[in-house]
Protein backbone atom coordinates (compact mmCIF):
# COMPACT_ATOMS: atom_id res chain seq x y z
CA UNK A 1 16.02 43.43 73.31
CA UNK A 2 12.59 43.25 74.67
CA UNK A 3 10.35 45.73 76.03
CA UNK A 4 8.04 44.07 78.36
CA UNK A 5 5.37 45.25 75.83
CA UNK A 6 3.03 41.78 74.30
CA UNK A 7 3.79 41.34 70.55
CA UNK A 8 0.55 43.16 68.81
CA UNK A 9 -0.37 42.35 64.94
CA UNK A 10 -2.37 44.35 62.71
CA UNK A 11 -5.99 44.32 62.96
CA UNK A 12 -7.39 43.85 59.75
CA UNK A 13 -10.45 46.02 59.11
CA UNK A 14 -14.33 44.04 59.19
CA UNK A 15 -16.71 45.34 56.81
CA UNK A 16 -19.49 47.72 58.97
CA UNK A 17 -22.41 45.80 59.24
CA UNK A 18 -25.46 47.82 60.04
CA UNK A 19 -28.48 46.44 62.32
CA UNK A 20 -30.95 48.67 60.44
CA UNK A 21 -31.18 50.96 57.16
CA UNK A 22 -33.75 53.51 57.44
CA UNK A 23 -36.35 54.76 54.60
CA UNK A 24 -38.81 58.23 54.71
CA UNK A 25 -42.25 57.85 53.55
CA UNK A 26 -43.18 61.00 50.98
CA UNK A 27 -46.66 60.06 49.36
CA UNK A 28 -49.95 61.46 50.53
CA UNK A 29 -51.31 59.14 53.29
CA UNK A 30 -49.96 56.16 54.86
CA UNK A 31 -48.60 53.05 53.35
CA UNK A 32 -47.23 49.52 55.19
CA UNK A 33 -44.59 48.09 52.98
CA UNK A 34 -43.83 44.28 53.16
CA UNK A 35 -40.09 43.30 53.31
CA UNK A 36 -39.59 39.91 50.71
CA UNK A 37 -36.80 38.45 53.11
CA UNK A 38 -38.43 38.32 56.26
CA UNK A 39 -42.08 39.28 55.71
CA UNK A 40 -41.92 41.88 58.28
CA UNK A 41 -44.75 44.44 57.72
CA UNK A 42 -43.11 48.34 57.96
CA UNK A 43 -45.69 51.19 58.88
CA UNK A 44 -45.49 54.52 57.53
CA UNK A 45 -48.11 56.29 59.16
CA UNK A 46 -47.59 59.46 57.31
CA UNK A 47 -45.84 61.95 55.00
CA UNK A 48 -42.38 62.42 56.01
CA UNK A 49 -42.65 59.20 58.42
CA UNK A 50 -39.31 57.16 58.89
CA UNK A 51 -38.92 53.71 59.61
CA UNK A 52 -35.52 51.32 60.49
CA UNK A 53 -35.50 47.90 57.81
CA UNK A 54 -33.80 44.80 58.33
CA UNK A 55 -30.93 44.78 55.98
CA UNK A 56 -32.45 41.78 53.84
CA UNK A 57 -35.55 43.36 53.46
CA UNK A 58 -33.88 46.74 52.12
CA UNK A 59 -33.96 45.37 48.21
CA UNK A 60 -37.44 44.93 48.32
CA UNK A 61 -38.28 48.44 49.87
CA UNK A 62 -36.32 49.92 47.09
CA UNK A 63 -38.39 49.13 44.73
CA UNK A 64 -41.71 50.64 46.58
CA UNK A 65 -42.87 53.58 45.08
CA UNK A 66 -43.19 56.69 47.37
CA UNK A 67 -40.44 55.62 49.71
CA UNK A 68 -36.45 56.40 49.60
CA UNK A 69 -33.94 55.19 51.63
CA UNK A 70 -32.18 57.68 54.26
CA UNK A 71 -29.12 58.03 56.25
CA UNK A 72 -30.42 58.88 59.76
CA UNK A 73 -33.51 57.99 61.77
């Protein structure tokens, strides 16, 4: 017997891609930190300054001293 209701199959969960990861600045002055994947230039004008990253350049800013990655902007 039939509803009326379309036949429906699972959806099958996508990993969450993020547009941006985000990293706070805590040295003394200001710094400008180079991604390696795309060679875009990220200012941190400040202590305490925040920034969004391309996901490919995230590896590289890991390694920069004086910056951490965070979990909001």
């Amino acid at each position: 017997m039939q509803t009326g209701h379309p036949a429906t199959s699972p959806v099958r969960a996508q990993p969450m891609r993020y547009s941006h990861v985000f990293f706070e600045y805590f040295g003394q002055t200001a710094l400008t930190a180079i991604g390696r994947a795309t060679g875009k230039q990220y200012r941190f004008d400040r202590p305490g300054a925040r920034a969004a990253v391309e996901p490919a350049d995230e590896p590289s800013l890991r390694g920069v001293p004086n910056l951490r990655q965070v979990y909001s902007p």
